[in-house]
PDB file of N, CA and C in Angstrom:
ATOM      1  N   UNK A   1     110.462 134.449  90.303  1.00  0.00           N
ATOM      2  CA  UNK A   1     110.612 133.040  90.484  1.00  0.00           C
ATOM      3  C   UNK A   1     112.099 132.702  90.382  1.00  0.00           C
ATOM      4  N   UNK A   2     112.732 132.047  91.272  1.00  0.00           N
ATOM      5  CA  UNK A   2     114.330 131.184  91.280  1.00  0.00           C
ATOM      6  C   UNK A   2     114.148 130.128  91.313  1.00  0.00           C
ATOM      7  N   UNK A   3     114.949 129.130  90.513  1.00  0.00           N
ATOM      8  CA  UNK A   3     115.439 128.240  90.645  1.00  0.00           C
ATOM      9  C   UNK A   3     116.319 127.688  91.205  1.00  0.00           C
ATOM     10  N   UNK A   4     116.520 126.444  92.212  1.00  0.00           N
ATOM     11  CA  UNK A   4     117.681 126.410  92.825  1.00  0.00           C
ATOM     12  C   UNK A   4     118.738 126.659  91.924  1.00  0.00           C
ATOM     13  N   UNK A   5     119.767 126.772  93.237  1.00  0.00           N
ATOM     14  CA  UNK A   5     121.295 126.382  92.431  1.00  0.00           C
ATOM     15  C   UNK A   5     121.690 124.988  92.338  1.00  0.00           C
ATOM     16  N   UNK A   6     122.338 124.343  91.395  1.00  0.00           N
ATOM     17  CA  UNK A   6     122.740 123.164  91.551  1.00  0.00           C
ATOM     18  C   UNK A   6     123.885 122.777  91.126  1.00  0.00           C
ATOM     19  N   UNK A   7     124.897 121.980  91.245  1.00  0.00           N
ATOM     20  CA  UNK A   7     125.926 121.606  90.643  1.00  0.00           C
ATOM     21  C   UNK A   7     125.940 120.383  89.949  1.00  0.00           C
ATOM     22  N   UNK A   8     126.607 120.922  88.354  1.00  0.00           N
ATOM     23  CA  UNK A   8     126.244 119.913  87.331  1.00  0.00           C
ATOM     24  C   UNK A   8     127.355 119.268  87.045  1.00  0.00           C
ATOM     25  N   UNK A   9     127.258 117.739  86.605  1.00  0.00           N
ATOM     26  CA  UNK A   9     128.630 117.057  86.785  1.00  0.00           C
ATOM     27  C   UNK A   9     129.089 117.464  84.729  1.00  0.00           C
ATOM     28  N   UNK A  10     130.168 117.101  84.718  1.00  0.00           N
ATOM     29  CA  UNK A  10     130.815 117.565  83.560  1.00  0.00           C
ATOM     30  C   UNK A  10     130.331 116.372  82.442  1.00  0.00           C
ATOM     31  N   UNK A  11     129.771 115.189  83.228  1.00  0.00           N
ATOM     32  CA  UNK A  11     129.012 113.896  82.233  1.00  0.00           C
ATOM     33  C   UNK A  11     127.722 112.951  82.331  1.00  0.00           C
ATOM     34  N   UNK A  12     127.280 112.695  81.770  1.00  0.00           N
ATOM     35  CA  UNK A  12     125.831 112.629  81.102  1.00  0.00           C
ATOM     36  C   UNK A  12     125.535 111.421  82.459  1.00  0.00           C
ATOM     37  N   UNK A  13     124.371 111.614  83.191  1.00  0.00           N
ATOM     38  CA  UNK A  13     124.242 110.639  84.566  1.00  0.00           C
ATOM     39  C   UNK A  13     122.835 109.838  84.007  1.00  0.00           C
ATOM     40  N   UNK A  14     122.898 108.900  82.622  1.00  0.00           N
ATOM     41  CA  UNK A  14     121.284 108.666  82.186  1.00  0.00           C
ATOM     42  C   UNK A  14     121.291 106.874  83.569  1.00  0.00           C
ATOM     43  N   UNK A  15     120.308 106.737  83.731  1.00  0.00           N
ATOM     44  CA  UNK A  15     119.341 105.654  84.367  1.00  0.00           C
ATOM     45  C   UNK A  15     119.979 104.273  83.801  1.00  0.00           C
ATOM     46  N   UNK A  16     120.635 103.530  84.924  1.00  0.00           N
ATOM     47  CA  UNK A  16     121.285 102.425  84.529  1.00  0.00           C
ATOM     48  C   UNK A  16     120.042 101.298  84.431  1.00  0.00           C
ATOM     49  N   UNK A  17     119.997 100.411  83.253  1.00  0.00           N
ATOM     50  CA  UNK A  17     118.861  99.594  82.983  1.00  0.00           C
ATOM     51  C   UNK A  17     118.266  98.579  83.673  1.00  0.00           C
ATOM     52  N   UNK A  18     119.180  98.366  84.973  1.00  0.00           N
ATOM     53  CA  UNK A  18     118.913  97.693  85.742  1.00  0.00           C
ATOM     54  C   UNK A  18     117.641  98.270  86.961  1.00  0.00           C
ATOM     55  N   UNK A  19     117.840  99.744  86.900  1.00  0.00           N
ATOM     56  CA  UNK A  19     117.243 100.398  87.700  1.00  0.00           C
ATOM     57  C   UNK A  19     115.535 101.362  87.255  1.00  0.00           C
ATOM     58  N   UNK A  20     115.593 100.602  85.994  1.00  0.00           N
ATOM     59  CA  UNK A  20     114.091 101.391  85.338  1.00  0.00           C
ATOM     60  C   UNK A  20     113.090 100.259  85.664  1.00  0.00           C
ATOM     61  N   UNK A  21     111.646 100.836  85.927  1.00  0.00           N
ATOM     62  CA  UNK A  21     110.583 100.341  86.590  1.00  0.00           C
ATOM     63  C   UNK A  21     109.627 100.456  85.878  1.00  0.00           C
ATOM     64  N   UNK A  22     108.930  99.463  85.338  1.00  0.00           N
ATOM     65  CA  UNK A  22     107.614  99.256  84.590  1.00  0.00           C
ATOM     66  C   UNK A  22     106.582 100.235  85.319  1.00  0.00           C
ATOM     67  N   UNK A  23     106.295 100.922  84.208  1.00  0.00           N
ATOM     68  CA  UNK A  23     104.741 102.249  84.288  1.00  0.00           C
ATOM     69  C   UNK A  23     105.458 103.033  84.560  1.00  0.00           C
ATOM     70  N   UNK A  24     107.222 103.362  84.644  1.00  0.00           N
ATOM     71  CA  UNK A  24     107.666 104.623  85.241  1.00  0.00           C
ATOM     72  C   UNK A  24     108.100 105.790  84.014  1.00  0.00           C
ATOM     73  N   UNK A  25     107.849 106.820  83.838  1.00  0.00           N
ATOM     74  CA  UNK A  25     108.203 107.849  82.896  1.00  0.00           C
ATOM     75  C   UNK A  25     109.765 108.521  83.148  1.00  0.00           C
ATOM     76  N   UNK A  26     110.302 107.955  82.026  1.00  0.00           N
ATOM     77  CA  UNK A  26     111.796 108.804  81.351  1.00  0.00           C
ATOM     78  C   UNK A  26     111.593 109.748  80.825  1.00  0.00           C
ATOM     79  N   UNK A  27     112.593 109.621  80.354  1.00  0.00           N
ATOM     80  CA  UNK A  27     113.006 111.178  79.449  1.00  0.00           C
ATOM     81  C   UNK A  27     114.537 110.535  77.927  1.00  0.00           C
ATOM     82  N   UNK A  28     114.075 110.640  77.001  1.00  0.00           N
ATOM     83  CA  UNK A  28     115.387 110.139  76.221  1.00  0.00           C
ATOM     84  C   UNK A  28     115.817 111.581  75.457  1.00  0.00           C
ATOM     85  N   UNK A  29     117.029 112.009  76.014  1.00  0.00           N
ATOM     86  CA  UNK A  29     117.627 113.502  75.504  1.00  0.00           C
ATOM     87  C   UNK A  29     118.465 112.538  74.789  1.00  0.00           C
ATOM     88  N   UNK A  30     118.568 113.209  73.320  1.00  0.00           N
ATOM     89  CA  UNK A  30     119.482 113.212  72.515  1.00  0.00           C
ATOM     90  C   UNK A  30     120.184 114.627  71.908  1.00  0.00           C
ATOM     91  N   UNK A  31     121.212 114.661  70.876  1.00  0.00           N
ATOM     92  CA  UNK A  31     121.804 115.716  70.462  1.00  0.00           C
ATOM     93  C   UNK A  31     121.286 115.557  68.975  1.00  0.00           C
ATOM     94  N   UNK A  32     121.393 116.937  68.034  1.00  0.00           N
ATOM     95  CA  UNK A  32     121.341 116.763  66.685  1.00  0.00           C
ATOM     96  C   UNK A  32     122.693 116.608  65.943  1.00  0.00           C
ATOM     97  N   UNK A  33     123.335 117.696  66.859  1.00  0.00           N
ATOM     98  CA  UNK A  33     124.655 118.013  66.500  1.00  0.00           C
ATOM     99  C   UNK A  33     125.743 117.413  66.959  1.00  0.00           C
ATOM    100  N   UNK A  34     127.002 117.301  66.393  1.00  0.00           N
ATOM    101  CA  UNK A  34     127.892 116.902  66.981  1.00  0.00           C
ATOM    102  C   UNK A  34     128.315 117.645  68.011  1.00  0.00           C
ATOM    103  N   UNK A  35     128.004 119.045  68.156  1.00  0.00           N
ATOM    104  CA  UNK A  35     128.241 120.279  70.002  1.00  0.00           C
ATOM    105  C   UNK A  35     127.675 120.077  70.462  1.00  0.00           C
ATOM    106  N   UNK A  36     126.714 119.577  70.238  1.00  0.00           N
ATOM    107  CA  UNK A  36     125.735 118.919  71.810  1.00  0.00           C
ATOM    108  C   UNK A  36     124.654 120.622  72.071  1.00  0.00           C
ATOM    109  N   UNK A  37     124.715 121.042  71.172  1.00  0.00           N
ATOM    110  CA  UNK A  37     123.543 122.692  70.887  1.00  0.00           C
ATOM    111  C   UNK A  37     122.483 121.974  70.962  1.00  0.00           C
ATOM    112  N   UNK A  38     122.110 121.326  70.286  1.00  0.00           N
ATOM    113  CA  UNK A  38     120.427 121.160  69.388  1.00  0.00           C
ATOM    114  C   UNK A  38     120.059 119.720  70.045  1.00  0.00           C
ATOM    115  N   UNK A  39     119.389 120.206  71.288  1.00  0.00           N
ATOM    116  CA  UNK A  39     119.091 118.642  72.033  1.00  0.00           C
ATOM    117  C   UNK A  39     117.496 118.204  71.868  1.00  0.00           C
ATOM    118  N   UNK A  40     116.977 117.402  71.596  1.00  0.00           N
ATOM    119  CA  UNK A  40     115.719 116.818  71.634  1.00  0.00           C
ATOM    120  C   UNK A  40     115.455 116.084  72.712  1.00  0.00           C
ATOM    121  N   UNK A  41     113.878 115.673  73.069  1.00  0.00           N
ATOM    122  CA  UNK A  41     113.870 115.032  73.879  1.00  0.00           C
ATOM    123  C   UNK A  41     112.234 114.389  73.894  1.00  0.00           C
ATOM    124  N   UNK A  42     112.729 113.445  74.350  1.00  0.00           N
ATOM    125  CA  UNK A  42     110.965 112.835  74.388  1.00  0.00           C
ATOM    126  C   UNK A  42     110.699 111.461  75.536  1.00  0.00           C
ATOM    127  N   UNK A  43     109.404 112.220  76.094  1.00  0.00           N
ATOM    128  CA  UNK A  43     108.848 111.370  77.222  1.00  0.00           C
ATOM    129  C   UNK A  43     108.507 110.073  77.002  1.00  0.00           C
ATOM    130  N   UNK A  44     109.258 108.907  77.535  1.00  0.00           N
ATOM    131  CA  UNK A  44     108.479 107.257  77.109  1.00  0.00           C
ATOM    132  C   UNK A  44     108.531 107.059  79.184  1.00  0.00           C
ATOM    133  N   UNK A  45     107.369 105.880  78.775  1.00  0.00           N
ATOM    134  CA  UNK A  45     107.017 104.992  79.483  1.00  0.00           C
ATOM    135  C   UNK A  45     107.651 103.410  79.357  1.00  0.00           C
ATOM    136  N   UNK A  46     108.343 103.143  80.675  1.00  0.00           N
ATOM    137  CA  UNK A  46     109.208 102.380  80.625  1.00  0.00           C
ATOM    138  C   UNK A  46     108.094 101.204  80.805  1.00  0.00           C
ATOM    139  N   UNK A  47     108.181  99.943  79.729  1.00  0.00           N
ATOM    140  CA  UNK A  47     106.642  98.928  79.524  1.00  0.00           C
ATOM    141  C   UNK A  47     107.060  97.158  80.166  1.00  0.00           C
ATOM    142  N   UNK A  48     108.633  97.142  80.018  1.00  0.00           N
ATOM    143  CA  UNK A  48     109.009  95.879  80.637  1.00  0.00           C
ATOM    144  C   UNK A  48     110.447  95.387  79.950  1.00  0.00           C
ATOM    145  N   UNK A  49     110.336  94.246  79.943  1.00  0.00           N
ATOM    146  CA  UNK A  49     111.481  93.364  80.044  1.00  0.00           C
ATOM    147  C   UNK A  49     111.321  92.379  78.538  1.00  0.00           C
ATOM    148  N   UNK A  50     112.193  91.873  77.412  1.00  0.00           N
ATOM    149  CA  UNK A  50     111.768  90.824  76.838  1.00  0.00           C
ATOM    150  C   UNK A  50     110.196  90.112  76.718  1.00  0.00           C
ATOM    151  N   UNK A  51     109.271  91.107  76.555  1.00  0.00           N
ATOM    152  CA  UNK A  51     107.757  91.351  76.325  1.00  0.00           C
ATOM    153  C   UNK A  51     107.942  90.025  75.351  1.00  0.00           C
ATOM    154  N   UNK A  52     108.320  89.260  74.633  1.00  0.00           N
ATOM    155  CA  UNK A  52     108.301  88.012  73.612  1.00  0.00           C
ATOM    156  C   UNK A  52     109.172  86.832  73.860  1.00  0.00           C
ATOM    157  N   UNK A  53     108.597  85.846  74.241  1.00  0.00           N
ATOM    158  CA  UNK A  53     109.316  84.403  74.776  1.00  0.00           C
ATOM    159  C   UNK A  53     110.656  84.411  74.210  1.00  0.00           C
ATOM    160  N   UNK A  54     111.349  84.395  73.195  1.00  0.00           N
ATOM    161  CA  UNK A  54     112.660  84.368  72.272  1.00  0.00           C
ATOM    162  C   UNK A  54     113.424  85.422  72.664  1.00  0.00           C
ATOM    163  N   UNK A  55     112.926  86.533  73.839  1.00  0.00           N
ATOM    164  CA  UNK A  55     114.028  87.713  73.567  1.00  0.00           C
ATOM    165  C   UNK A  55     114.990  87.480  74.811  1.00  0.00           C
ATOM    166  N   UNK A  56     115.856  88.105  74.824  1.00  0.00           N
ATOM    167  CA  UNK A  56     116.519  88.166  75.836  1.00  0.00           C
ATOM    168  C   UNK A  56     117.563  89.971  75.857  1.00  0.00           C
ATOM    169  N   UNK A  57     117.586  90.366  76.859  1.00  0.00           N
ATOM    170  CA  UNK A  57     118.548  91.972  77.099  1.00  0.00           C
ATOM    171  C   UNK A  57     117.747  92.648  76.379  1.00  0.00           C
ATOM    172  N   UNK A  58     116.357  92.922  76.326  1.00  0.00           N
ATOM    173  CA  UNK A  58     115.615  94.069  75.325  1.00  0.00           C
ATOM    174  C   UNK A  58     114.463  94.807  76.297  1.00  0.00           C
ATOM    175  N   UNK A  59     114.387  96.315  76.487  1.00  0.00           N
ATOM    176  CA  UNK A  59     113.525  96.524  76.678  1.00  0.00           C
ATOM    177  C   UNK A  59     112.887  97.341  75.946  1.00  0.00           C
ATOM    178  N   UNK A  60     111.755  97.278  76.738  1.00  0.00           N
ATOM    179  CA  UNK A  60     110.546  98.168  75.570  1.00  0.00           C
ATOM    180  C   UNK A  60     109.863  99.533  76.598  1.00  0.00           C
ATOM    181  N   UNK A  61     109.707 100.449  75.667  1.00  0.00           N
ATOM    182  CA  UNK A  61     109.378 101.700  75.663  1.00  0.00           C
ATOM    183  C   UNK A  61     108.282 101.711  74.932  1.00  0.00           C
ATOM    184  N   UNK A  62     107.403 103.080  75.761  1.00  0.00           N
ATOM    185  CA  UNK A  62     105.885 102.980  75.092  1.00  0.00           C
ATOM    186  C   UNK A  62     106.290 105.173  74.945  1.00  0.00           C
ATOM    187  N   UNK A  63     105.922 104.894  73.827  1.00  0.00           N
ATOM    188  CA  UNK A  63     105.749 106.890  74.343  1.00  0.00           C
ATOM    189  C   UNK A  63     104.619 107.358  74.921  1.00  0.00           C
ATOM    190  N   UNK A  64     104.874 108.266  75.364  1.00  0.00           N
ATOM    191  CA  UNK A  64     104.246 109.039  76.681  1.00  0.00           C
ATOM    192  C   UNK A  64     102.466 108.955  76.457  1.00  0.00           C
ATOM    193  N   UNK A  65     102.345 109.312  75.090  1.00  0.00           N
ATOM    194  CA  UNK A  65     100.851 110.065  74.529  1.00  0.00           C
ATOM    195  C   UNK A  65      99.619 108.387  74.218  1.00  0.00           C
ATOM    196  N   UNK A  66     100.784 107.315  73.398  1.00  0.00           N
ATOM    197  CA  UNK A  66      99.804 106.346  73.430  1.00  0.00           C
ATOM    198  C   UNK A  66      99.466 105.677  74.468  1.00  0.00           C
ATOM    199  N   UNK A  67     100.969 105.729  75.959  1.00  0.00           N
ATOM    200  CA  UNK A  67     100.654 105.148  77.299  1.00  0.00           C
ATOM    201  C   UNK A  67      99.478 105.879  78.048  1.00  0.00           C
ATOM    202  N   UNK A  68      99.394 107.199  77.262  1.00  0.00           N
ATOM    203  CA  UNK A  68      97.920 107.550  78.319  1.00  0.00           C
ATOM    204  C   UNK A  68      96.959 107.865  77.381  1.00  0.00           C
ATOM    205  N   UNK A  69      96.587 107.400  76.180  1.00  0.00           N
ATOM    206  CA  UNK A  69      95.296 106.634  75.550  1.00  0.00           C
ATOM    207  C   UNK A  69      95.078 105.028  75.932  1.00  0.00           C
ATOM    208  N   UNK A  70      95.999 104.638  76.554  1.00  0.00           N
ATOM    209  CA  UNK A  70      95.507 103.146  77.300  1.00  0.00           C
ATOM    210  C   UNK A  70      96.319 101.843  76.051  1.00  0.00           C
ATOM    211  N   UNK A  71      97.063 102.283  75.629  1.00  0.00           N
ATOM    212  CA  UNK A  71      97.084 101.096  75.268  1.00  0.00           C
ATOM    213  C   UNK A  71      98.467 100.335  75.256  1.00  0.00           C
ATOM    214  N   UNK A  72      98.150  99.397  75.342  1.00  0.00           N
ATOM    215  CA  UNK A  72      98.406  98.053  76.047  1.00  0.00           C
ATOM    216  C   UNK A  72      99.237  97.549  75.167  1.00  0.00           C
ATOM    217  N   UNK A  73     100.762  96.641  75.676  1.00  0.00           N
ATOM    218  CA  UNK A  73     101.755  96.337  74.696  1.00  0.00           C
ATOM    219  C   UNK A  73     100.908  94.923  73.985  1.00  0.00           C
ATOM    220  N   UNK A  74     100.468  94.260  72.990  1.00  0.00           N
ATOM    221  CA  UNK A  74     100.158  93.041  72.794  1.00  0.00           C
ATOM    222  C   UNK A  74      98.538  93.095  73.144  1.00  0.00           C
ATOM    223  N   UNK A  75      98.100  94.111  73.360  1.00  0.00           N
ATOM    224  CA  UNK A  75      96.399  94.454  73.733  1.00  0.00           C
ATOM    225  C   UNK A  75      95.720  93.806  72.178  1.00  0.00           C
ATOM    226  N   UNK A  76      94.531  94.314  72.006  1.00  0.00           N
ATOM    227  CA  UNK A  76      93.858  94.616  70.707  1.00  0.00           C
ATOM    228  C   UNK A  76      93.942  95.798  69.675  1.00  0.00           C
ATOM    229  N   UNK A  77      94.398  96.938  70.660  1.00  0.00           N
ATOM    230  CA  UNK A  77      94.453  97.829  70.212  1.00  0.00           C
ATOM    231  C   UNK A  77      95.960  98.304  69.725  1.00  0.00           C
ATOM    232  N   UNK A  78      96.746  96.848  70.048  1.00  0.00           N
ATOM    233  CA  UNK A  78      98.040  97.838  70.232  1.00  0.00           C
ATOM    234  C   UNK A  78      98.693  97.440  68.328  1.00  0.00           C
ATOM    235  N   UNK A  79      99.636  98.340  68.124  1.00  0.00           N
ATOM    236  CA  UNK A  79     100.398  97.901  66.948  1.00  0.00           C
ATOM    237  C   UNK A  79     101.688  98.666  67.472  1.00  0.00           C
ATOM    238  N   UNK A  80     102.523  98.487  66.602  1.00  0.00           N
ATOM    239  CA  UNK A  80     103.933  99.130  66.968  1.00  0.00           C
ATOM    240  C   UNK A  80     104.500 100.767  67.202  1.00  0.00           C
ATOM    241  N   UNK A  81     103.341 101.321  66.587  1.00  0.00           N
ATOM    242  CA  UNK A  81     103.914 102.347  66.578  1.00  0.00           C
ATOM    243  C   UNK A  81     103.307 103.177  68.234  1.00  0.00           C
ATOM    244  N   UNK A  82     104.066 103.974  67.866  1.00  0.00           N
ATOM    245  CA  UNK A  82     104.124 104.381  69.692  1.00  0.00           C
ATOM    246  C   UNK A  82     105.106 103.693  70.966  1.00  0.00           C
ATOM    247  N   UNK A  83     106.029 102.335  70.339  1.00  0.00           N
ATOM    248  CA  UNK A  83     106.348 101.450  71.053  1.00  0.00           C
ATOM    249  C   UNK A  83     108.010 101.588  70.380  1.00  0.00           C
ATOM    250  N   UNK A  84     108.546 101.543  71.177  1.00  0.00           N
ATOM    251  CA  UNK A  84     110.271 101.114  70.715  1.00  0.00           C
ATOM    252  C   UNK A  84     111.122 100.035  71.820  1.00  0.00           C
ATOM    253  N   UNK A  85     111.976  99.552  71.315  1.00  0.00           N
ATOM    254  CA  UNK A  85     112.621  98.928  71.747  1.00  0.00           C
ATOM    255  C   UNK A  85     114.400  99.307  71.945  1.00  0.00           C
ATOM    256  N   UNK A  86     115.198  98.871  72.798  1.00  0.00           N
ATOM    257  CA  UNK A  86     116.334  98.904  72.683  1.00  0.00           C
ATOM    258  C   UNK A  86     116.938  97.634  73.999  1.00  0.00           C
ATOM    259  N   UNK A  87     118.611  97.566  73.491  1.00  0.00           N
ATOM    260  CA  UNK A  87     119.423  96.492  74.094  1.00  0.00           C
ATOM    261  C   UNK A  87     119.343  96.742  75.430  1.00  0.00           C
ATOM    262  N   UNK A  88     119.323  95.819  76.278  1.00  0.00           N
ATOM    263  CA  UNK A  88     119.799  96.365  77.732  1.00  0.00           C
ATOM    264  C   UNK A  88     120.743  97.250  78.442  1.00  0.00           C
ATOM    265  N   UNK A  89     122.517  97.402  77.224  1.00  0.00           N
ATOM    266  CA  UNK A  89     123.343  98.132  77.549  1.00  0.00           C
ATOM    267  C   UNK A  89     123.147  99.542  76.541  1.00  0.00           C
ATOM    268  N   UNK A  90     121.942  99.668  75.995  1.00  0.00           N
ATOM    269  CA  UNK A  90     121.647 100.714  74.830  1.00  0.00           C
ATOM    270  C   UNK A  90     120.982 102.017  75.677  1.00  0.00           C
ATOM    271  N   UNK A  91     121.069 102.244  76.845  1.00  0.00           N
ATOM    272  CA  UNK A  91     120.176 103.545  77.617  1.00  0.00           C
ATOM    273  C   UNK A  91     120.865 104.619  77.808  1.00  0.00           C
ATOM    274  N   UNK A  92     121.787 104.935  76.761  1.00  0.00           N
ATOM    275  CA  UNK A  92     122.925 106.150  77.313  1.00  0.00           C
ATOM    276  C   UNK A  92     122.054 107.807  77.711  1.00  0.00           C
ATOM    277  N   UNK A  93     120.995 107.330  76.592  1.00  0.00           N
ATOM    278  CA  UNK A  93     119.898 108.472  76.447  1.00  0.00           C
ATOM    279  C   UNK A  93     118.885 108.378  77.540  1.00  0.00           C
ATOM    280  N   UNK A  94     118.871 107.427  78.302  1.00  0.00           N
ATOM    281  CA  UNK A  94     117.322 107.064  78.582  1.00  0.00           C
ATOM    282  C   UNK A  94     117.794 108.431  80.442  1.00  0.00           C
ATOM    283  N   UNK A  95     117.141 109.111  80.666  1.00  0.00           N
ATOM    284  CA  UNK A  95     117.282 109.826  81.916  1.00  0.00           C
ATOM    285  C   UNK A  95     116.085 109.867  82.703  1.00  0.00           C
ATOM    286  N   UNK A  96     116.298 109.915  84.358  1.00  0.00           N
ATOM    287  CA  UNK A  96     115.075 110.246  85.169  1.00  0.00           C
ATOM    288  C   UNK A  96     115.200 111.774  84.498  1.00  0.00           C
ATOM    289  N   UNK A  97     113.389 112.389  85.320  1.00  0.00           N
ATOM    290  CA  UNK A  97     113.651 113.834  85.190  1.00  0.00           C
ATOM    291  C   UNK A  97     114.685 114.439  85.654  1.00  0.00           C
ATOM    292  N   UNK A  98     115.138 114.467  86.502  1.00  0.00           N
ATOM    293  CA  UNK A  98     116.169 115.609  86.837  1.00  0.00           C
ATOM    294  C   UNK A  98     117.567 115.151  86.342  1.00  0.00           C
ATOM    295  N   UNK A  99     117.490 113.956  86.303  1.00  0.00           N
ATOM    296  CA  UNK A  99     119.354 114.162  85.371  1.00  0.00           C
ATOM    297  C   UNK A  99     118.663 114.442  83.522  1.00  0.00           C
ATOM    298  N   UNK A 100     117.519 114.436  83.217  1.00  0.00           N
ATOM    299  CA  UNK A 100     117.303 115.326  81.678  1.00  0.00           C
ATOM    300  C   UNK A 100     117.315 116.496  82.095  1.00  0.00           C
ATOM    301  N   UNK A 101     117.027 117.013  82.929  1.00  0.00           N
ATOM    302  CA  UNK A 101     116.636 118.494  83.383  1.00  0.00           C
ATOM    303  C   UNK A 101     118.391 119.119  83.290  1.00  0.00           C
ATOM    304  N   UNK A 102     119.321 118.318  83.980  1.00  0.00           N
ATOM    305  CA  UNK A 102     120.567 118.937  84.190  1.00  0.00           C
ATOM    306  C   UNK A 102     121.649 118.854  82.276  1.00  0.00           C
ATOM    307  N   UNK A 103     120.738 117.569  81.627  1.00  0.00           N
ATOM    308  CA  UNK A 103     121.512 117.504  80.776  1.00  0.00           C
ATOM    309  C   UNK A 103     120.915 118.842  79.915  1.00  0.00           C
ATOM    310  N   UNK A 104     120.002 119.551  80.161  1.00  0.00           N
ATOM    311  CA  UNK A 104     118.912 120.590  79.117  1.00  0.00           C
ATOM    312  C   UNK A 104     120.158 121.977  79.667  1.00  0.00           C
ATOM    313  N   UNK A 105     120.431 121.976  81.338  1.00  0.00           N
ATOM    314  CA  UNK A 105     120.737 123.103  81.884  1.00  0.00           C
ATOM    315  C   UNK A 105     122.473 122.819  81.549  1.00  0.00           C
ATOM    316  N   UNK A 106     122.799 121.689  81.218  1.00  0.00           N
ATOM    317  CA  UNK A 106     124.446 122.113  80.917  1.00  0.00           C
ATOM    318  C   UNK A 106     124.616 122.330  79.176  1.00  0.00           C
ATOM    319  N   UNK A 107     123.228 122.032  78.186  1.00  0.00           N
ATOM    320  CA  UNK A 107     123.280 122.570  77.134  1.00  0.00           C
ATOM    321  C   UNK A 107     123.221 124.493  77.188  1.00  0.00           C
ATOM    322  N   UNK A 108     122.103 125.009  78.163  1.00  0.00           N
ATOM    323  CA  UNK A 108     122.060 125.888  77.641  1.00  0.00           C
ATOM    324  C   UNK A 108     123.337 126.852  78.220  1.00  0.00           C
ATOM    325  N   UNK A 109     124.311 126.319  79.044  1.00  0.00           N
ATOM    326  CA  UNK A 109     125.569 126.895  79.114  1.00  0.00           C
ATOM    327  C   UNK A 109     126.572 126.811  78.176  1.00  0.00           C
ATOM    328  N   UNK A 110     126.481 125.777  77.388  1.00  0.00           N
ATOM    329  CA  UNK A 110     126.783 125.565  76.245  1.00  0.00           C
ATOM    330  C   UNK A 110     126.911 126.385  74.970  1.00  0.00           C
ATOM    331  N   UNK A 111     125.485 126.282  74.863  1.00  0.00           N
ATOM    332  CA  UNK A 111     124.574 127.646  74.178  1.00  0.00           C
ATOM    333  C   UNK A 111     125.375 128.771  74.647  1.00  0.00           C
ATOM    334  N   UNK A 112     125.383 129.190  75.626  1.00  0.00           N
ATOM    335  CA  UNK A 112     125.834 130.474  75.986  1.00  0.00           C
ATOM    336  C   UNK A 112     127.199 130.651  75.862  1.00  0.00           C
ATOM    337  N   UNK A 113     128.064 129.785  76.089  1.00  0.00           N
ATOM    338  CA  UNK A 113     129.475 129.833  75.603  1.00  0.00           C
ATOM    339  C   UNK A 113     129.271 129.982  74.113  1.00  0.00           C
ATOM    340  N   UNK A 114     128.708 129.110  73.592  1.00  0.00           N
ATOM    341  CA  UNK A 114     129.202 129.892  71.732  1.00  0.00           C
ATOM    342  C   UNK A 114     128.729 130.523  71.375  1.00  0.00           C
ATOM    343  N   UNK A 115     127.452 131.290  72.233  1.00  0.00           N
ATOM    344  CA  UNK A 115     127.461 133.072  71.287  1.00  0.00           C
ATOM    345  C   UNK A 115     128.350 133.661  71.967  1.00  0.00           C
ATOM    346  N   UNK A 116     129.539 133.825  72.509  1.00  0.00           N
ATOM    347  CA  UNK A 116     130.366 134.788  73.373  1.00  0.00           C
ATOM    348  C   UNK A 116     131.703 134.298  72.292  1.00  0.00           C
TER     349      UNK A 116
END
């Protein structure tokens, strides 16, 4: 099995907030470390816009596992957890698949530079 080849830019290309779409699945890569080694990552469902009359520049995130048990932001079933929020200019993390995919593939070159 190969994978293409691709060329990776030298900086982080995450999903400008203007451009994320209700029911659509991200990706939020973060680092542990300050080298950018130890990356995490986790699947949310992008849920809307200022979901509460008073808000304004906030959106909300559902993670991946409670968006496909069904539930619903403000449902009966819903409570907070499973649900996050952040500012409109706060998505440095937030990536489609393939720019998480490239930020995973310029860690593990990374990786590979500091065992050498």
């Amino acid at each position: 099995m190969r994978f293409e080849a691709r060329e990776l830019t030298s900086y982080a290309q995450p999903i400008e907030s203007n451009m994320l779409v209700a029911g659509e699945t991200y990706f939020s890569v973060q680092y542990m470390d300050s080298d950018l080694l130890i990356p995490t990552i986790e699947t949310l469902v992008f849920v809307g816009r200022n979901l509460n009359p008073r808000e304004t520049n906030l959106l909300y995130f559902q993670d991946v596992e409670c968006y496909l048990e069904g539930i619903k932001y403000g449902s009966s079933s819903y409570n907070d957890t499973g649900f996050q929020t952040c500012p409109e200019d706060g998505t440095k993390h937030i990536f489609e698949y393939e720019r998480a995919l490239d930020e995973f593939m310029k860690c593990s070159l990374r990786r590979r530079s500091a065992k050498d």
